[in-house]
PDB file of N, CA and C in Angstrom:
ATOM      1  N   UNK A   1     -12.171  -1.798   1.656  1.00  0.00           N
ATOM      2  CA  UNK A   1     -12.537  -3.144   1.245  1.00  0.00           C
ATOM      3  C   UNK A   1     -11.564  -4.126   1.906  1.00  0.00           C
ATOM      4  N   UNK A   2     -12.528  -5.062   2.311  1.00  0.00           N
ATOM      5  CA  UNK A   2     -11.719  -6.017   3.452  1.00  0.00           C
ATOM      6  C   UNK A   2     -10.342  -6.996   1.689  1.00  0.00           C
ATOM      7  N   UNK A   3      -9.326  -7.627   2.543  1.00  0.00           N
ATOM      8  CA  UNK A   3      -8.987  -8.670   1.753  1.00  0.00           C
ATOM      9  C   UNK A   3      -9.734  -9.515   1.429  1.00  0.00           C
ATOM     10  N   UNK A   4     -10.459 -10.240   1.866  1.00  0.00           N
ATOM     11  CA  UNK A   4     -11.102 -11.356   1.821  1.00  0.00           C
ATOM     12  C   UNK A   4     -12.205 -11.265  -0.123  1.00  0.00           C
ATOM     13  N   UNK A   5     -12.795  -9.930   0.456  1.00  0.00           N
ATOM     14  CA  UNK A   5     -13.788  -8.927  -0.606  1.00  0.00           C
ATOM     15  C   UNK A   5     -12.736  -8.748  -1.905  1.00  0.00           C
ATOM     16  N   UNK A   6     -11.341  -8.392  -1.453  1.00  0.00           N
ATOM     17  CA  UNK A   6     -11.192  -8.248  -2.593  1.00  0.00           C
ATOM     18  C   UNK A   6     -10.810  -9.532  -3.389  1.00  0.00           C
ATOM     19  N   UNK A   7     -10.225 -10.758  -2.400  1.00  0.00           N
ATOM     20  CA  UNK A   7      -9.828 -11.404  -3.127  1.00  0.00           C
ATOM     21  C   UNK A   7     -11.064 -12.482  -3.718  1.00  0.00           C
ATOM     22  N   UNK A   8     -12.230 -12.225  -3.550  1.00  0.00           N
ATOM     23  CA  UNK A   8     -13.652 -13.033  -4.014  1.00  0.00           C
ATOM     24  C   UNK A   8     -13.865 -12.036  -5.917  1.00  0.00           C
ATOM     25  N   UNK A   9     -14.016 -10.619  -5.787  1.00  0.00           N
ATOM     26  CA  UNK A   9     -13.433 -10.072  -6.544  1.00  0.00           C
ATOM     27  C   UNK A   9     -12.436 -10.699  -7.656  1.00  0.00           C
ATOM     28  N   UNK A  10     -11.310 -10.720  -7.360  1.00  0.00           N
ATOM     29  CA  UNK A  10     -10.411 -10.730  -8.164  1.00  0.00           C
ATOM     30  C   UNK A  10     -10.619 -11.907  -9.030  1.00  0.00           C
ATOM     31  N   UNK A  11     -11.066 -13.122  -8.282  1.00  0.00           N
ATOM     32  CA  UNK A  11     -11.609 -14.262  -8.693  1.00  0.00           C
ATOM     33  C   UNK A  11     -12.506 -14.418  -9.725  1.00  0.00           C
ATOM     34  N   UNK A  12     -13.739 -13.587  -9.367  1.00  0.00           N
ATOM     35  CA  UNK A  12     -14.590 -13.424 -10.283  1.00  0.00           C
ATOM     36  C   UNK A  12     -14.511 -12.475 -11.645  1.00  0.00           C
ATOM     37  N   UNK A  13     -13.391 -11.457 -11.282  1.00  0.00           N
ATOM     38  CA  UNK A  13     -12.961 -11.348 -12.822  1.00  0.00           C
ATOM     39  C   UNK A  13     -11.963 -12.098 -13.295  1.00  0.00           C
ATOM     40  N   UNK A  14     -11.172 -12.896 -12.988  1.00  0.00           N
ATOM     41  CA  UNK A  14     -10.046 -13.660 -13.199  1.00  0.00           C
ATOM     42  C   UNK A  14     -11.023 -14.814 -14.431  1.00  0.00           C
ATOM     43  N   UNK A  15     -12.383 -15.184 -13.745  1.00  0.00           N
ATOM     44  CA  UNK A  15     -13.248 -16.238 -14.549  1.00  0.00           C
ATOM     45  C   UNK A  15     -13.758 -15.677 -15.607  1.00  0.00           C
ATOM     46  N   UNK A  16     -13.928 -14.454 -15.604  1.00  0.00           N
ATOM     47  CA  UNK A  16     -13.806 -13.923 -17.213  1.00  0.00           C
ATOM     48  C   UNK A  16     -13.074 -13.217 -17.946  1.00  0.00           C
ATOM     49  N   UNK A  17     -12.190 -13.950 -17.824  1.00  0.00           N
ATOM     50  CA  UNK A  17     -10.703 -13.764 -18.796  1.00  0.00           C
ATOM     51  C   UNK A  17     -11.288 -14.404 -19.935  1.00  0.00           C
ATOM     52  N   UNK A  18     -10.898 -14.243 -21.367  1.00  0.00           N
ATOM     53  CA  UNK A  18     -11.043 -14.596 -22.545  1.00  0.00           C
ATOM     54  C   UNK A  18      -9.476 -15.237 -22.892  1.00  0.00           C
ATOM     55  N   UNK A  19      -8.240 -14.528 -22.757  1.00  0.00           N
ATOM     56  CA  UNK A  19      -6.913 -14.575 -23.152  1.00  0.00           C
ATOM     57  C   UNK A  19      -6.239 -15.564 -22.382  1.00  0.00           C
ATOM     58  N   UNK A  20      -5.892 -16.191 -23.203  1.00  0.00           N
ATOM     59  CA  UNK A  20      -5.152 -17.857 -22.813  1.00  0.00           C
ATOM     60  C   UNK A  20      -3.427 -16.675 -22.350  1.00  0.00           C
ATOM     61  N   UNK A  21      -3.140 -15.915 -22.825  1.00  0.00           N
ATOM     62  CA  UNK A  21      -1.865 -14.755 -22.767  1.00  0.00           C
ATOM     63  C   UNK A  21      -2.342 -14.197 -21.716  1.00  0.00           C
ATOM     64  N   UNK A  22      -3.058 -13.256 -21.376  1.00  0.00           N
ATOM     65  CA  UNK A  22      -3.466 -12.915 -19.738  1.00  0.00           C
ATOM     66  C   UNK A  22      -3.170 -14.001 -18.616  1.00  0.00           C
ATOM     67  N   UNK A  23      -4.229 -14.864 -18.740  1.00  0.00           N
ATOM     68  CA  UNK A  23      -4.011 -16.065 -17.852  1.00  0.00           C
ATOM     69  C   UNK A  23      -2.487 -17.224 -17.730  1.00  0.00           C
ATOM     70  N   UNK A  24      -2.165 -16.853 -18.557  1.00  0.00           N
ATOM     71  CA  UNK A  24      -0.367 -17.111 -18.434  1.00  0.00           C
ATOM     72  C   UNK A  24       0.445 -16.249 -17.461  1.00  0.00           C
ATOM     73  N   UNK A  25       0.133 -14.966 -18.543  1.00  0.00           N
ATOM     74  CA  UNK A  25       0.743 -13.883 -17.536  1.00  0.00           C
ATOM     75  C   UNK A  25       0.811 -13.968 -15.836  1.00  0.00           C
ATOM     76  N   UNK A  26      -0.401 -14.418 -15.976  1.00  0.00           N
ATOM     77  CA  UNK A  26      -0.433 -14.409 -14.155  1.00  0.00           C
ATOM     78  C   UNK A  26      -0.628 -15.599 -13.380  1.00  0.00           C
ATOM     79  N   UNK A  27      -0.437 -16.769 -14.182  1.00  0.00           N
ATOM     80  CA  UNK A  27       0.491 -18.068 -13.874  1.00  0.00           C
ATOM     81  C   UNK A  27       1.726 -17.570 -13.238  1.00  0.00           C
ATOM     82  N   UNK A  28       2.405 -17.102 -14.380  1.00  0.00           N
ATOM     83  CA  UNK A  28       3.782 -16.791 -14.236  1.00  0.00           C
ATOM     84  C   UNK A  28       4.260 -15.929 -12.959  1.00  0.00           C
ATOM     85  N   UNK A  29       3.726 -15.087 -13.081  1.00  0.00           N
ATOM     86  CA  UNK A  29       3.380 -14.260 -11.745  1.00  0.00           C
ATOM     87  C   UNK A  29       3.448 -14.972 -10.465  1.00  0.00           C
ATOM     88  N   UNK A  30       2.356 -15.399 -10.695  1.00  0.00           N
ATOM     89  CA  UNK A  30       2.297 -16.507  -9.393  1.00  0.00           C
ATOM     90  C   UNK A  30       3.480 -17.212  -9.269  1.00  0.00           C
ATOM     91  N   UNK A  31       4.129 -18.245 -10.355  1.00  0.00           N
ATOM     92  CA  UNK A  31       4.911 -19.171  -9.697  1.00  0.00           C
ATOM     93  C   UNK A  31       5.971 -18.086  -9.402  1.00  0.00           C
ATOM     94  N   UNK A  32       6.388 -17.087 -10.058  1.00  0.00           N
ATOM     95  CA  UNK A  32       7.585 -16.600  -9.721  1.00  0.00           C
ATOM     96  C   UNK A  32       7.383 -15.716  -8.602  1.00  0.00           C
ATOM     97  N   UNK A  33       6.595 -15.459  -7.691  1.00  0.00           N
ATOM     98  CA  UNK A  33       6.171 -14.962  -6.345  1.00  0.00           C
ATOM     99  C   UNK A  33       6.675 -16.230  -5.699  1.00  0.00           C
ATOM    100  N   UNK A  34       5.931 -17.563  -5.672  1.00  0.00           N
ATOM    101  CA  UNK A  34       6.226 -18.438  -4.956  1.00  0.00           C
ATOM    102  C   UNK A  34       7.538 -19.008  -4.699  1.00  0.00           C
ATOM    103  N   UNK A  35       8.333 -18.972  -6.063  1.00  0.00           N
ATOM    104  CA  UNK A  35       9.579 -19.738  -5.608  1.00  0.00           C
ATOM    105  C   UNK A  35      10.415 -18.146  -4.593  1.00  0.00           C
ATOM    106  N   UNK A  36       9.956 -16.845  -5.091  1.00  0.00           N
ATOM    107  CA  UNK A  36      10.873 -16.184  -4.584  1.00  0.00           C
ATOM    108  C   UNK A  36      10.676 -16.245  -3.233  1.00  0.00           C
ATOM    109  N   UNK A  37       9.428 -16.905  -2.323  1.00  0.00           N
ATOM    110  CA  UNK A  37       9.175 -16.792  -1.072  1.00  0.00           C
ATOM    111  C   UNK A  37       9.763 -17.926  -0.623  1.00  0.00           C
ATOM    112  N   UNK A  38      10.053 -18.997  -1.524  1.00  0.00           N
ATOM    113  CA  UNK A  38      10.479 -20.184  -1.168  1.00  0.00           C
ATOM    114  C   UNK A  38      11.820 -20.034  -0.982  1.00  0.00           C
ATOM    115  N   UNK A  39      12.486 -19.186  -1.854  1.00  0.00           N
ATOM    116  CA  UNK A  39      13.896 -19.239  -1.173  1.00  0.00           C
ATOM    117  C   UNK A  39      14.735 -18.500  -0.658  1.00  0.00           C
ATOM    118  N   UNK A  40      13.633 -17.434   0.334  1.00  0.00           N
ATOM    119  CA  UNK A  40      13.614 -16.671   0.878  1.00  0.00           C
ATOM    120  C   UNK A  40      13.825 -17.749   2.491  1.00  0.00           C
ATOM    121  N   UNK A  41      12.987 -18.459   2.668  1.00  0.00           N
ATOM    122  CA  UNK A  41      13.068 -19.106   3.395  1.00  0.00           C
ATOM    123  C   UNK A  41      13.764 -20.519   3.667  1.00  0.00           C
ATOM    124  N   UNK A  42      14.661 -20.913   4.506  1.00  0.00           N
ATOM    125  CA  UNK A  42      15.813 -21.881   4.503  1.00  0.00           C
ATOM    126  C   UNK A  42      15.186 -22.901   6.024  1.00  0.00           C
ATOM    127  N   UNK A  43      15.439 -24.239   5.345  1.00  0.00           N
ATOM    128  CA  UNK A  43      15.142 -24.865   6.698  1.00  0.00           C
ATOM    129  C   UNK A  43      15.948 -24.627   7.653  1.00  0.00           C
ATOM    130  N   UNK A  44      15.439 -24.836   8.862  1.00  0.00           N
ATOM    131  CA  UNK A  44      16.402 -24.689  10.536  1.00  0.00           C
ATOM    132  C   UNK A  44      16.871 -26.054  10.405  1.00  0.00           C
ATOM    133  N   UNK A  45      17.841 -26.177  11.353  1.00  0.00           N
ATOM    134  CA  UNK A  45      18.545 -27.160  12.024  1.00  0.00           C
ATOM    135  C   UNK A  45      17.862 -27.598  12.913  1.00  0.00           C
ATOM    136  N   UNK A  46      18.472 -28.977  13.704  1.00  0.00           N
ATOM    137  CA  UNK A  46      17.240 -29.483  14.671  1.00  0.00           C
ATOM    138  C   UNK A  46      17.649 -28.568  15.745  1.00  0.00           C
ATOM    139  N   UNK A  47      19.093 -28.318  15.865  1.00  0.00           N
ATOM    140  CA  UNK A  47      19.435 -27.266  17.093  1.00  0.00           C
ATOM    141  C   UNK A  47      18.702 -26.039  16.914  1.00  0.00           C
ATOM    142  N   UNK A  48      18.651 -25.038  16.245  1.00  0.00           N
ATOM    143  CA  UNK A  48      17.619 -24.423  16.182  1.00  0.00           C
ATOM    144  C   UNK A  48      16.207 -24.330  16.360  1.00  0.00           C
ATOM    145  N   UNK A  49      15.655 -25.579  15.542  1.00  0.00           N
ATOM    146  CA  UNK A  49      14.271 -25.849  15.997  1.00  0.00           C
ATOM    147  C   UNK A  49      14.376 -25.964  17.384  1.00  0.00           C
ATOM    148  N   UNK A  50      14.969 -26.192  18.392  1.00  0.00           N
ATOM    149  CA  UNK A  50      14.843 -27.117  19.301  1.00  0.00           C
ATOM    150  C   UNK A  50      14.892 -26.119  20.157  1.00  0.00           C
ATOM    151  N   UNK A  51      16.027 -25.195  19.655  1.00  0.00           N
ATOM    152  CA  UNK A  51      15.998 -23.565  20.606  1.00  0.00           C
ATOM    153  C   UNK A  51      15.083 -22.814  20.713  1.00  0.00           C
ATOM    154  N   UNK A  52      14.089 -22.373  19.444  1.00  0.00           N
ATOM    155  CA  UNK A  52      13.287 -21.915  19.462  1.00  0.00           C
ATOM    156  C   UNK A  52      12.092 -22.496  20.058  1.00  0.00           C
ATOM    157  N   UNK A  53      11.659 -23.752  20.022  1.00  0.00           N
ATOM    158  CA  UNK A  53      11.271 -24.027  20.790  1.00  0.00           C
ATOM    159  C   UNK A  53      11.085 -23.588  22.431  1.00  0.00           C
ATOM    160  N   UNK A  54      12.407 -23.983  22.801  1.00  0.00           N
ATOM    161  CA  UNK A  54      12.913 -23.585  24.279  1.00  0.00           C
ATOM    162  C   UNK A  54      12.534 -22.363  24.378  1.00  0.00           C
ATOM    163  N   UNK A  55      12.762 -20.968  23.690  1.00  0.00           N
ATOM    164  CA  UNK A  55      12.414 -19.818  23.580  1.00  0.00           C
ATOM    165  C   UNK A  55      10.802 -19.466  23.817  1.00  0.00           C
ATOM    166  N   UNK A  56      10.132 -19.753  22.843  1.00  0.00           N
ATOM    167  CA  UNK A  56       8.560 -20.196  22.605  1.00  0.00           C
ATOM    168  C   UNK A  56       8.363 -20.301  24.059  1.00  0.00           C
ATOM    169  N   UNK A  57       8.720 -21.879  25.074  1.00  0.00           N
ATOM    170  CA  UNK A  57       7.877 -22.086  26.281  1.00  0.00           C
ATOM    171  C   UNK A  57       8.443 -20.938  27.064  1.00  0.00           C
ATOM    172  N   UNK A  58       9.750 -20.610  27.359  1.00  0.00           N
ATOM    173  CA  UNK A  58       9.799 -19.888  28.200  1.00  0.00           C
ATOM    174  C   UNK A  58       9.309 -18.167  28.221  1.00  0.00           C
ATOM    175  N   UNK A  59       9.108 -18.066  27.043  1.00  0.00           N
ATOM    176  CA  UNK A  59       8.640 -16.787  26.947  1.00  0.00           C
ATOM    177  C   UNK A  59       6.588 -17.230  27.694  1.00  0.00           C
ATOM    178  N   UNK A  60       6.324 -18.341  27.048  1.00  0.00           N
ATOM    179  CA  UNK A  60       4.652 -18.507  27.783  1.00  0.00           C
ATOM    180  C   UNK A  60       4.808 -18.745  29.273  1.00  0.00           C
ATOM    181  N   UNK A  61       5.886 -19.358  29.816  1.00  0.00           N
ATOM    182  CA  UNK A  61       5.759 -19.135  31.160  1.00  0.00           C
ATOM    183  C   UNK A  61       6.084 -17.753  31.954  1.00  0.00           C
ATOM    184  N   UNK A  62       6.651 -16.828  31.156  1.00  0.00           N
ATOM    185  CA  UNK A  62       7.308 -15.570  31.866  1.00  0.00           C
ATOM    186  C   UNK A  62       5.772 -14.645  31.155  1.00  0.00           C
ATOM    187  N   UNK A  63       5.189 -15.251  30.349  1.00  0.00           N
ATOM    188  CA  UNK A  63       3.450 -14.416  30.047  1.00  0.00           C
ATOM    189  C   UNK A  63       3.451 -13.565  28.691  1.00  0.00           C
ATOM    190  N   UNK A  64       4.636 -13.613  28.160  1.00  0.00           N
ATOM    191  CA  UNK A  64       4.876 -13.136  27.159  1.00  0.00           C
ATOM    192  C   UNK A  64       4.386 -13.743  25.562  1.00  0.00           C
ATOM    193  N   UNK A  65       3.044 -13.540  25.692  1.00  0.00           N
ATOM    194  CA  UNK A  65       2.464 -13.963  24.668  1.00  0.00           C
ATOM    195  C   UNK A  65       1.448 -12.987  24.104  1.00  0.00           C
ATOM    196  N   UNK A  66       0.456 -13.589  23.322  1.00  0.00           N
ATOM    197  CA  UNK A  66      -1.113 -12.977  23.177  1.00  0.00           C
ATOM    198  C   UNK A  66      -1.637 -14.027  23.261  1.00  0.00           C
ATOM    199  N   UNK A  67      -3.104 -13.944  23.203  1.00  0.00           N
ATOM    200  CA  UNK A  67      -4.079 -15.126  22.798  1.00  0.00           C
ATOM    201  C   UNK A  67      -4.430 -14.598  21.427  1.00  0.00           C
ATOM    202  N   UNK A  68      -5.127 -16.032  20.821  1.00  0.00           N
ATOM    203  CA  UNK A  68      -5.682 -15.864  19.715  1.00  0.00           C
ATOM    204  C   UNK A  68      -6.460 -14.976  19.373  1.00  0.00           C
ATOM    205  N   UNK A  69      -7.178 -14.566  20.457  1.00  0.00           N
ATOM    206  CA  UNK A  69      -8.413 -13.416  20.317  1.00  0.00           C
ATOM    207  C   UNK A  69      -7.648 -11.847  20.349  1.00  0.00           C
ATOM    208  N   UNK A  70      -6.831 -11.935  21.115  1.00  0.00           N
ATOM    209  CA  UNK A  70      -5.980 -10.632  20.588  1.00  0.00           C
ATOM    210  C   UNK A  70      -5.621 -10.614  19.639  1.00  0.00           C
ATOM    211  N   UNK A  71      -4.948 -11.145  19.297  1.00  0.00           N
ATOM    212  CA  UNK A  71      -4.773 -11.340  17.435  1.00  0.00           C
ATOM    213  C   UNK A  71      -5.834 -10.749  16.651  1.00  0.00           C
ATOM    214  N   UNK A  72      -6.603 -11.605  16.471  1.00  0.00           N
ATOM    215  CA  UNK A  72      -7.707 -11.503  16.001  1.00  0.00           C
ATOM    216  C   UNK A  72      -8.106  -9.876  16.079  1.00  0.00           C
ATOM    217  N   UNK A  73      -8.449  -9.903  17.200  1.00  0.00           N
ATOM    218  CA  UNK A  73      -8.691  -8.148  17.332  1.00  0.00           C
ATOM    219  C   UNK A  73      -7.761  -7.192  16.723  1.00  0.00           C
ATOM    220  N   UNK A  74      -6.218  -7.320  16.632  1.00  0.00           N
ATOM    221  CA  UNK A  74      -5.514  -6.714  16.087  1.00  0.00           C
ATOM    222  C   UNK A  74      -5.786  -6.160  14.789  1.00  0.00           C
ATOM    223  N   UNK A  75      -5.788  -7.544  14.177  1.00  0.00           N
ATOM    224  CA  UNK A  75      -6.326  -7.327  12.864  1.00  0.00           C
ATOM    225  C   UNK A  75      -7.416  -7.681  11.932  1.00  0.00           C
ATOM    226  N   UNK A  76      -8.412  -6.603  13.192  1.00  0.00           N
ATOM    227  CA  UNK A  76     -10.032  -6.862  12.253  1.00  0.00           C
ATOM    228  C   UNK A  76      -9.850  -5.402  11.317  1.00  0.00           C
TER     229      UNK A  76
END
């Protein structure tokens, strides 16, 4: 079962929840997934941004990339 399938799924039993306590439960869940991804992740500096950047083009001029459609194909 693709993600997509399951997450249409999950949805549609999520809408028949009865329990105001279930549907908390996995409020909670949620936000506490989110902040932990949030501070997991730290803003860059502009020097950084700016490197990576630099990194980014020169790796597309030396060909070192994919296209979107490879991607894509990767992960059908």
């Amino acid at each position: 079962m693709d993600l997509q399938t399951r997450k249409i799924e999950f949805v549609q039993e999520f809408l028949k929840l009865q329990s105001e306590e279930m549907i908390s439960q996995f409020e909670n869940l949620m936000k506490k997934k989110s902040s932990k991804t949030e501070s997991v992740l730290k803003p860059m500096s502009l020097k950084e941004l700016n490197s990576r950047i630099d990194k980014s083009e020169q790796d597309f001029k030396t060909g070192k990339f994919k296209t979107s459609a490879q991607l894509l194909e990767k992960y059908r």
